[in-house]
C-alpha atoms as a PDB file:
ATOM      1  CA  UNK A   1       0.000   0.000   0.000  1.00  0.00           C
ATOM      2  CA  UNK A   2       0.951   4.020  -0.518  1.00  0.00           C
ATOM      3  CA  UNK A   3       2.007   5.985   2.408  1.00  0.00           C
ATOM      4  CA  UNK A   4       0.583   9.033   0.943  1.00  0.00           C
ATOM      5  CA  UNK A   5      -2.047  10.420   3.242  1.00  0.00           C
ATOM      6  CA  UNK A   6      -6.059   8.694   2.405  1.00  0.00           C
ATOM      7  CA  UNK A   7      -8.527  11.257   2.089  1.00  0.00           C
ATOM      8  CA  UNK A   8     -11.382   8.649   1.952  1.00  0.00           C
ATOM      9  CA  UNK A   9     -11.967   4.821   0.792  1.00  0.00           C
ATOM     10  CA  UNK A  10     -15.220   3.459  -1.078  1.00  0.00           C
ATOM     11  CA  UNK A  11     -16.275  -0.126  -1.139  1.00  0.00           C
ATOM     12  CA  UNK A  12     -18.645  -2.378  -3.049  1.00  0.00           C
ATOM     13  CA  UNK A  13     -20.022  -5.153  -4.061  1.00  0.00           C
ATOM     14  CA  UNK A  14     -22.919  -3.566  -6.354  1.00  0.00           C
ATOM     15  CA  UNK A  15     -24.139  -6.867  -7.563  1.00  0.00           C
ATOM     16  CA  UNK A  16     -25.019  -8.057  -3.949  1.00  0.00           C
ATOM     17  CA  UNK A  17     -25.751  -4.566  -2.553  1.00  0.00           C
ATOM     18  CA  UNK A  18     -22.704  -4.190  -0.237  1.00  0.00           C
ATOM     19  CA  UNK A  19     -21.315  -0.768   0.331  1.00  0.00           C
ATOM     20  CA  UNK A  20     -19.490   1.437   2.352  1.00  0.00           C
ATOM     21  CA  UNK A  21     -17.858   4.744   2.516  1.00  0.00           C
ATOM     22  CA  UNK A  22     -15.179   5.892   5.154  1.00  0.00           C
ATOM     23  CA  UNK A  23     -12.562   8.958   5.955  1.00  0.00           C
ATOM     24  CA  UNK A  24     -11.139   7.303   8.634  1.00  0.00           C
ATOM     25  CA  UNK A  25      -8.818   5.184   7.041  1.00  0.00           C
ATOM     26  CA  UNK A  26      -5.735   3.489   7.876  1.00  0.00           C
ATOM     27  CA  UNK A  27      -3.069   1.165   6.104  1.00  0.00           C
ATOM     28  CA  UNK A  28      -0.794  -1.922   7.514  1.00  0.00           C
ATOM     29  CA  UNK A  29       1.373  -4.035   4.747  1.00  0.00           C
ATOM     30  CA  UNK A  30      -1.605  -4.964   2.018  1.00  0.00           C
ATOM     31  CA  UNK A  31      -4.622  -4.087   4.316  1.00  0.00           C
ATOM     32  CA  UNK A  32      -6.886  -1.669   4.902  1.00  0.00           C
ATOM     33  CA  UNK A  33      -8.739  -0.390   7.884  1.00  0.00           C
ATOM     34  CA  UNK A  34     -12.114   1.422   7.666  1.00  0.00           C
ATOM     35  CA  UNK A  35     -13.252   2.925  11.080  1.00  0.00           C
ATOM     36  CA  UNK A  36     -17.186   5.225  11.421  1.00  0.00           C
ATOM     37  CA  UNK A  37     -20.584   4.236  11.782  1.00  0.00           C
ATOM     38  CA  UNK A  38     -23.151   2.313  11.173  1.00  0.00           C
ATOM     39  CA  UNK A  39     -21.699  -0.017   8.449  1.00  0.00           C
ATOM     40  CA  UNK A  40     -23.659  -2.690   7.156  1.00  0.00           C
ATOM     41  CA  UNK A  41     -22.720  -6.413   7.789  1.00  0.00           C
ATOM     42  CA  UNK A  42     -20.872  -7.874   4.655  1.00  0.00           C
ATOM     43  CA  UNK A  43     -19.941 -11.716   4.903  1.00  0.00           C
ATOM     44  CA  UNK A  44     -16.001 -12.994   5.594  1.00  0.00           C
ATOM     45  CA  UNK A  45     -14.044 -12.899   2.596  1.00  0.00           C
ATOM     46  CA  UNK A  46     -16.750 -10.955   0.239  1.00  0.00           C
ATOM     47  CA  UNK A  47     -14.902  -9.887  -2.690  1.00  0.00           C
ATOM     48  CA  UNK A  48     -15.256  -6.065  -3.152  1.00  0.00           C
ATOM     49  CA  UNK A  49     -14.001  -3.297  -5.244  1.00  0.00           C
ATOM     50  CA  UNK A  50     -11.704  -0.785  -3.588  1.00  0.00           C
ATOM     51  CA  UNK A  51     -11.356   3.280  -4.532  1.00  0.00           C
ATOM     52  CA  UNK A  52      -9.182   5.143  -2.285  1.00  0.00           C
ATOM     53  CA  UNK A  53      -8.927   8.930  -3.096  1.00  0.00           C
ATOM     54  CA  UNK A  54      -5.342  10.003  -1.489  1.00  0.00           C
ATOM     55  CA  UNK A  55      -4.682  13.767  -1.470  1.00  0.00           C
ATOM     56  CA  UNK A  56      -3.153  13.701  -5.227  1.00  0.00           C
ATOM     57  CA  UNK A  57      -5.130  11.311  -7.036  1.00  0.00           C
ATOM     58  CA  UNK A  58      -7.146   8.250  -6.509  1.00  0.00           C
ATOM     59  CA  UNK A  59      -6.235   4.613  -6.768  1.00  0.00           C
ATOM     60  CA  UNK A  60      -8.557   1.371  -7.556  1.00  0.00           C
ATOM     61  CA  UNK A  61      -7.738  -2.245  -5.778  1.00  0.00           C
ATOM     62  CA  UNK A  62      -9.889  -6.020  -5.557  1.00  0.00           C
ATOM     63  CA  UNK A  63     -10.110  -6.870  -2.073  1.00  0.00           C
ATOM     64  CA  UNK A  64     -11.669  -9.263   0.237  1.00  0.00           C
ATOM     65  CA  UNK A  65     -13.371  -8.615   3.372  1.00  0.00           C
ATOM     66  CA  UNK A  66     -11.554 -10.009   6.802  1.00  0.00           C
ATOM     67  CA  UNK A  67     -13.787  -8.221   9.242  1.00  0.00           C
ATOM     68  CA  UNK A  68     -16.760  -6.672   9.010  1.00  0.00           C
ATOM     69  CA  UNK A  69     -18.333  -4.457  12.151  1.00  0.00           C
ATOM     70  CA  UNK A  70     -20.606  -1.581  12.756  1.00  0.00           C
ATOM     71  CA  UNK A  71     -18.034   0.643  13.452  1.00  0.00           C
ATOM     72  CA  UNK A  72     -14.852  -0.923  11.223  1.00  0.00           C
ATOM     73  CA  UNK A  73     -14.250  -2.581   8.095  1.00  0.00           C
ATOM     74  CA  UNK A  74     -10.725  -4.790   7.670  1.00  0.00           C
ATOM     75  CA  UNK A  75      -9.525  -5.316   4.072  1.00  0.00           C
ATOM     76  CA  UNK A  76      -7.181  -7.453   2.721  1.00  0.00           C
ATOM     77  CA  UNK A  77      -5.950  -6.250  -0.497  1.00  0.00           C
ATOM     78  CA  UNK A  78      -5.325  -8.854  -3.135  1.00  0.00           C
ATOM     79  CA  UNK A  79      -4.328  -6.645  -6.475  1.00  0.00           C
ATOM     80  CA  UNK A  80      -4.266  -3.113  -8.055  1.00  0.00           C
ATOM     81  CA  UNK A  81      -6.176  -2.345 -10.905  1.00  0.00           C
ATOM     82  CA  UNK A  82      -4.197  -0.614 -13.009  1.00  0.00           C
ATOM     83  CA  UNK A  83      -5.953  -0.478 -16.129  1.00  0.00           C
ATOM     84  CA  UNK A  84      -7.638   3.019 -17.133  1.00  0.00           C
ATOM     85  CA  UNK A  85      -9.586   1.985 -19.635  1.00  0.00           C
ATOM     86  CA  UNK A  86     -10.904  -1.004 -17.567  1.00  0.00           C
ATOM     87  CA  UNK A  87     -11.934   1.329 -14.675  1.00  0.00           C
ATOM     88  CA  UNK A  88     -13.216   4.206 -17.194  1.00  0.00           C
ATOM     89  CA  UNK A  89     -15.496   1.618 -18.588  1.00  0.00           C
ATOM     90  CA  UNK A  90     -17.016   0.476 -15.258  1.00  0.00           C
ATOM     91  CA  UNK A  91     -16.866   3.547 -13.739  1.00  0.00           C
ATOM     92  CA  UNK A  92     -19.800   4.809 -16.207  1.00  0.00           C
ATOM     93  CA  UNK A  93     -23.160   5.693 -15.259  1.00  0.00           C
ATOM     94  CA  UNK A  94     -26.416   7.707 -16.870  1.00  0.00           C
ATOM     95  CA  UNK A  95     -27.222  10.598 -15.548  1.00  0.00           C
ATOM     96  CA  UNK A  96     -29.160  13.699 -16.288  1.00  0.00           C
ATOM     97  CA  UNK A  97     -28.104  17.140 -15.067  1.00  0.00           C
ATOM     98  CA  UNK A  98     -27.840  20.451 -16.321  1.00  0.00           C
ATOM     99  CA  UNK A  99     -24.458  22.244 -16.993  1.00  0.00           C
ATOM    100  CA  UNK A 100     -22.680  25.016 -18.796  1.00  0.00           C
ATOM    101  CA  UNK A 101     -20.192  25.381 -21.957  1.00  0.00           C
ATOM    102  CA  UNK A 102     -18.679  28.496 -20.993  1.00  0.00           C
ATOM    103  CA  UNK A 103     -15.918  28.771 -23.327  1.00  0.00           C
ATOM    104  CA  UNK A 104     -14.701  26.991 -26.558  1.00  0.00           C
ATOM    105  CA  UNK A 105     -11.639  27.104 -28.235  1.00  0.00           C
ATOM    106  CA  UNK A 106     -10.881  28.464 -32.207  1.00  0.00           C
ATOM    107  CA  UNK A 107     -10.530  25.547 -34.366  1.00  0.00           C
ATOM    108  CA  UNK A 108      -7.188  27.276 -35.817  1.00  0.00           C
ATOM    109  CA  UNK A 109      -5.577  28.622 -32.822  1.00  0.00           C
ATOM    110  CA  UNK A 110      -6.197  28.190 -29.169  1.00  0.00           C
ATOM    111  CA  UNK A 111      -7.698  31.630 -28.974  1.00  0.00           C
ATOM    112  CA  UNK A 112     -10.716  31.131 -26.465  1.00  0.00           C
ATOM    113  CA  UNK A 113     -13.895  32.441 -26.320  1.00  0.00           C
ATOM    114  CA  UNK A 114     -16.457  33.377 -23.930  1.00  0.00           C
ATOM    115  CA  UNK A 115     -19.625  31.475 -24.507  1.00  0.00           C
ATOM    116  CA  UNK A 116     -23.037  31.116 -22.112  1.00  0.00           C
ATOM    117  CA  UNK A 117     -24.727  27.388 -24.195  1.00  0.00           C
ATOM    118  CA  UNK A 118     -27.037  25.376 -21.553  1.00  0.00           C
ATOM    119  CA  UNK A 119     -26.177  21.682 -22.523  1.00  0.00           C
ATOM    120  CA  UNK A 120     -27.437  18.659 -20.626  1.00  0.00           C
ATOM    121  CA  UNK A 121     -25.455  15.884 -19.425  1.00  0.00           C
ATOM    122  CA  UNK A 122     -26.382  12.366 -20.495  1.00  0.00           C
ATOM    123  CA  UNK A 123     -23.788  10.275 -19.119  1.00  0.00           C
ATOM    124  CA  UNK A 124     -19.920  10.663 -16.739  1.00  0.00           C
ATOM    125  CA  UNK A 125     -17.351   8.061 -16.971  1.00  0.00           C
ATOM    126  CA  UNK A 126     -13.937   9.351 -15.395  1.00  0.00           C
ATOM    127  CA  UNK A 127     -12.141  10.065 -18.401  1.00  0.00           C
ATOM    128  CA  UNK A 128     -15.080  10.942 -20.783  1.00  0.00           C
ATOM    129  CA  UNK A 129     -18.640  12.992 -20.944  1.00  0.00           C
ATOM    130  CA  UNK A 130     -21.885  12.723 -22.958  1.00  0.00           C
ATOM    131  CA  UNK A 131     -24.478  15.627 -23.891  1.00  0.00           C
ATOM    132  CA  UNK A 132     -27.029  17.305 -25.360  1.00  0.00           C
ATOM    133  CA  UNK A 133     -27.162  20.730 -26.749  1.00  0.00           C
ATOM    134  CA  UNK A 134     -28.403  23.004 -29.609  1.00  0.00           C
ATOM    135  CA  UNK A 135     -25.835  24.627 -30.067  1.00  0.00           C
ATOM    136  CA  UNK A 136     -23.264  23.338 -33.286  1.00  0.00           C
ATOM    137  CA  UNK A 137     -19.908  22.776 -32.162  1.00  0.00           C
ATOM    138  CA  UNK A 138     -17.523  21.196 -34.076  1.00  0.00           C
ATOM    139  CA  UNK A 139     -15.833  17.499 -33.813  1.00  0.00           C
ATOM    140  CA  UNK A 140     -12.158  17.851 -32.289  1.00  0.00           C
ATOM    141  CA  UNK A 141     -13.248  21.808 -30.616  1.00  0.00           C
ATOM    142  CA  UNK A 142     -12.618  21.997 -26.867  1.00  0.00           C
ATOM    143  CA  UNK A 143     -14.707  23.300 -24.663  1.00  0.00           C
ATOM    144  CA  UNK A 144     -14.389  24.773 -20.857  1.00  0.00           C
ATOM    145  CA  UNK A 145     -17.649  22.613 -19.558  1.00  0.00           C
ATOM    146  CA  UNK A 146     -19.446  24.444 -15.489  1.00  0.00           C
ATOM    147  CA  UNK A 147     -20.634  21.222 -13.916  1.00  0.00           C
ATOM    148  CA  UNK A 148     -21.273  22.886 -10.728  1.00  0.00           C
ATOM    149  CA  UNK A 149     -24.086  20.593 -10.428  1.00  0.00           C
ATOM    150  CA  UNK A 150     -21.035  17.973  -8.746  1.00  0.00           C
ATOM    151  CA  UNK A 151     -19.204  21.029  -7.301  1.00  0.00           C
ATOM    152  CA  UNK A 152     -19.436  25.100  -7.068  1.00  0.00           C
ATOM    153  CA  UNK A 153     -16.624  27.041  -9.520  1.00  0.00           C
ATOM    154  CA  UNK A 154     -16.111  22.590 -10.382  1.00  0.00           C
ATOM    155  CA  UNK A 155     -14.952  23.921 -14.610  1.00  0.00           C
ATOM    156  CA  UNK A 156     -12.756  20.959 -16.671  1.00  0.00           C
ATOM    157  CA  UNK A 157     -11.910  21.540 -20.359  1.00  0.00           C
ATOM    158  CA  UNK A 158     -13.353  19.087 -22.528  1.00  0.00           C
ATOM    159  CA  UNK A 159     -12.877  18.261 -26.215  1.00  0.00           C
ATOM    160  CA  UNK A 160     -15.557  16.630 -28.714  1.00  0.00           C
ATOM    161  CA  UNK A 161     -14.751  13.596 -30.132  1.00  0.00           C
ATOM    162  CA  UNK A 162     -18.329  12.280 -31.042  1.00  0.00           C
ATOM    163  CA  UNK A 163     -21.578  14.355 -32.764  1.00  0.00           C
ATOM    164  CA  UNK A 164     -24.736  13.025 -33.999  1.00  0.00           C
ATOM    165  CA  UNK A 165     -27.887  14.899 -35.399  1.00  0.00           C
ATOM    166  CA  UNK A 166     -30.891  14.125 -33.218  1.00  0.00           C
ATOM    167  CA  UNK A 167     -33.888  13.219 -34.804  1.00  0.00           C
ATOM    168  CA  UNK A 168     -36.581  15.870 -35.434  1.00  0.00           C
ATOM    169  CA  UNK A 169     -39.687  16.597 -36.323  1.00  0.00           C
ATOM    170  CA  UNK A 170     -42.156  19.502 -37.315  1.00  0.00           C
ATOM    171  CA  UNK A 171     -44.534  21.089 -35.312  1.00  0.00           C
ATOM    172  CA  UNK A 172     -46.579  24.313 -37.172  1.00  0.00           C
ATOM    173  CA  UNK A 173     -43.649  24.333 -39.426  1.00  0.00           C
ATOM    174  CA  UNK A 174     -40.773  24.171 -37.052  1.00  0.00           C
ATOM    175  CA  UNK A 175     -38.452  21.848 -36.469  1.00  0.00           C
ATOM    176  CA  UNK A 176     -38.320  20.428 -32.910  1.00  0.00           C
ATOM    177  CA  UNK A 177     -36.583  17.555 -31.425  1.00  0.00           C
ATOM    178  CA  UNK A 178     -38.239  14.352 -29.728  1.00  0.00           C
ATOM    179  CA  UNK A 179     -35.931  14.957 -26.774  1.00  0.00           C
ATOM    180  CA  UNK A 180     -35.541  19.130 -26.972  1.00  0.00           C
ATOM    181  CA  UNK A 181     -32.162  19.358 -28.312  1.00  0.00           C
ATOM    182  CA  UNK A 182     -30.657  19.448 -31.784  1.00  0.00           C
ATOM    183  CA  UNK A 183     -27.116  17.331 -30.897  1.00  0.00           C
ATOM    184  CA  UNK A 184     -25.631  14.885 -28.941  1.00  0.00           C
ATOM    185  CA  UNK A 185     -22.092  15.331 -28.473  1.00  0.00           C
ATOM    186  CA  UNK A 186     -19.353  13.012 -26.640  1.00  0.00           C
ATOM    187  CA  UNK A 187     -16.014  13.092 -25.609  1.00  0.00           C
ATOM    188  CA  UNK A 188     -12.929  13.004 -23.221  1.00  0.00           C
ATOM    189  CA  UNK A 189     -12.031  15.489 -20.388  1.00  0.00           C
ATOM    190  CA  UNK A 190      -8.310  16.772 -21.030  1.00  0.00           C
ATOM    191  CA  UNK A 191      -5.654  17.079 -18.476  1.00  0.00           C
ATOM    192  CA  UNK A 192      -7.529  16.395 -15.535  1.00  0.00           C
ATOM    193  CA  UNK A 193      -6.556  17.344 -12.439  1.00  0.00           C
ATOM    194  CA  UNK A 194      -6.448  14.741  -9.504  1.00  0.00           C
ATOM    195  CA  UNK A 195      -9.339  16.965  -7.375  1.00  0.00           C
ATOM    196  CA  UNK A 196     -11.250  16.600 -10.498  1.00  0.00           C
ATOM    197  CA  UNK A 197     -10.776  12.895 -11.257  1.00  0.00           C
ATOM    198  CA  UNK A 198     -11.337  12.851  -7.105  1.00  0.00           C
ATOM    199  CA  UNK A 199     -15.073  14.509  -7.497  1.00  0.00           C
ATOM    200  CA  UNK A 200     -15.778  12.621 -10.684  1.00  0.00           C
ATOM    201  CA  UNK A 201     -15.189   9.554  -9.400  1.00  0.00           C
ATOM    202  CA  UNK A 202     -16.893  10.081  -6.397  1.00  0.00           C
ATOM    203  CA  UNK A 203     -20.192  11.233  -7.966  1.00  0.00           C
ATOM    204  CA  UNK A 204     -19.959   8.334 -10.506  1.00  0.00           C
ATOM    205  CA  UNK A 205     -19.826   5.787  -7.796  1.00  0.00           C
ATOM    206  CA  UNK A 206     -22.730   7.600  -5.740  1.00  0.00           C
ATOM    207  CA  UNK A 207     -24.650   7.771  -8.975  1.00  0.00           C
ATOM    208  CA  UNK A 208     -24.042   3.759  -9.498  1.00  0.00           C
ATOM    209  CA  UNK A 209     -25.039   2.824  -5.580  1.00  0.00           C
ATOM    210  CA  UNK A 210     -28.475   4.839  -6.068  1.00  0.00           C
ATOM    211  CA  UNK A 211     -29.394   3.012  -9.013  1.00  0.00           C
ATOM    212  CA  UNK A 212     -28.263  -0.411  -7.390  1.00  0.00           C
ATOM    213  CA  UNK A 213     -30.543   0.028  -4.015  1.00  0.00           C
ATOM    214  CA  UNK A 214     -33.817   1.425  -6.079  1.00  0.00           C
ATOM    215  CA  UNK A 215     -33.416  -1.993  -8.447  1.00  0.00           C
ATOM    216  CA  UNK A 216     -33.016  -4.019  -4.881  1.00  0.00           C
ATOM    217  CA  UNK A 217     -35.716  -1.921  -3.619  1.00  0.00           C
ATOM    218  CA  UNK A 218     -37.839  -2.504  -6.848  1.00  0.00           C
ATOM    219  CA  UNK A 219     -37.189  -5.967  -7.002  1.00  0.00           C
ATOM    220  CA  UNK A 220     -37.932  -6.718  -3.086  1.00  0.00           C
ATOM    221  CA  UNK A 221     -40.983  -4.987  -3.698  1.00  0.00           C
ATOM    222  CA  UNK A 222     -42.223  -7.090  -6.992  1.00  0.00           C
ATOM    223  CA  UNK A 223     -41.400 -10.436  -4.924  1.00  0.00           C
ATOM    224  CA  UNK A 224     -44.080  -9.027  -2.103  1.00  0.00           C
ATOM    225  CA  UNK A 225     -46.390  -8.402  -4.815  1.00  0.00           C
ATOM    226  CA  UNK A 226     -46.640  -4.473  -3.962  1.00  0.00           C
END
């Protein structure tokens, strides 16, 4: 394990609907130890998925739980994952939120340009956002992209990799998309910093555990016939 200082440490195991979330954390030789309150109960030697968010980045490990309390969590930690692309993929959610492009960026020169274009986020992976929006941007522009909706003054700079033409169609002789907007757009988030990949992360993962409990809840519901 890292000696550099742990801001915080999320577990899971989303398919059986273990979780937890700590910022009291502390490290021996390939352990970790979760200390708060009111942890659920999660069986000897569940496998779980680790993120810890250290003060300069954030880290991803497969673990097994060794004990499991109200008040503390032991981990043993069997391997790093150190693929990006592996955790960018499952580190993906849908979401819906509104946000900002606030500047974009000459296609010639990096000259940059105040803008004010409401957009609407579709989906967040670490690395990479999806959106809709009227307004035309370009493939390969860059963007500065407000998503204060995960953080106040939170701004990342964003370049489009992906645009597609929504469907349309008329109403008393206008043209007016099915879902309100005239483009979807995709794309990756350039240089990004480690608080940024930090609050990312952490609202992708809160995004994925909300979605798991309302299917439990749904499905627990469905087998009492409600």
């Amino acid at each position: 394990m890292a000696t550099k200082r742990i801001v915080k440490a999320d577990i899971s195991k989303l398919d059986m609907g273990f979780h937890a979330s700590a910022e009291n954390v502390t490290t021996e030789p390939n352990r970790l130890i979760l200390r708060g309150e009111g942890f659920m109960d999660i069986p000897h030697r569940t496998p779980v998925d680790i993120i810890v968010y250290y003060e300069d980045g954030i880290q991803f490990f497969f673990g097994e739980v060794t004990l499991s309390l109200s008040t503390q969590i032991n981990l043993d930690i069997l391997s790093v994952v150190s693929d990006k692309k592996e955790r960018r993929r499952s580190l993906k959610v849908r979401t819906s939120f509104d946000a900002t492009a606030i500047r974009m960026f000459s296609m010639a020169g990096g000259r940059r340009m105040r803008i004010d274009v409401p957009i609407r986020v579709r989906d967040m992976s670490m690395g990479g956002i999806g959106f809709f929006c009227n307004h035309p941007f370009f493939r390969k522009q860059r963007l500065i992209l407000d998503l204060s909706h995960l953080k106040s003054d939170l701004k990342i700079e964003f370049q489009i990799l992906r645009k597609e033409k929504i469907e349309a169609h008329m109403v008393d002789g206008v043209e007016i998309s099915k879902i309100g907007f005239k483009f979807r757009y995709g794309g990756c988030i350039l240089r990004i910093t480690a608080e940024q990949e930090r609050l990312i992360t952490e609202y992708v993962f809160k995004v994925q555990l909300a979605e798991r409990l309302k299917r439990k809840e749904d499905e627990e519901r469905r087998g009492m016939g409600v």
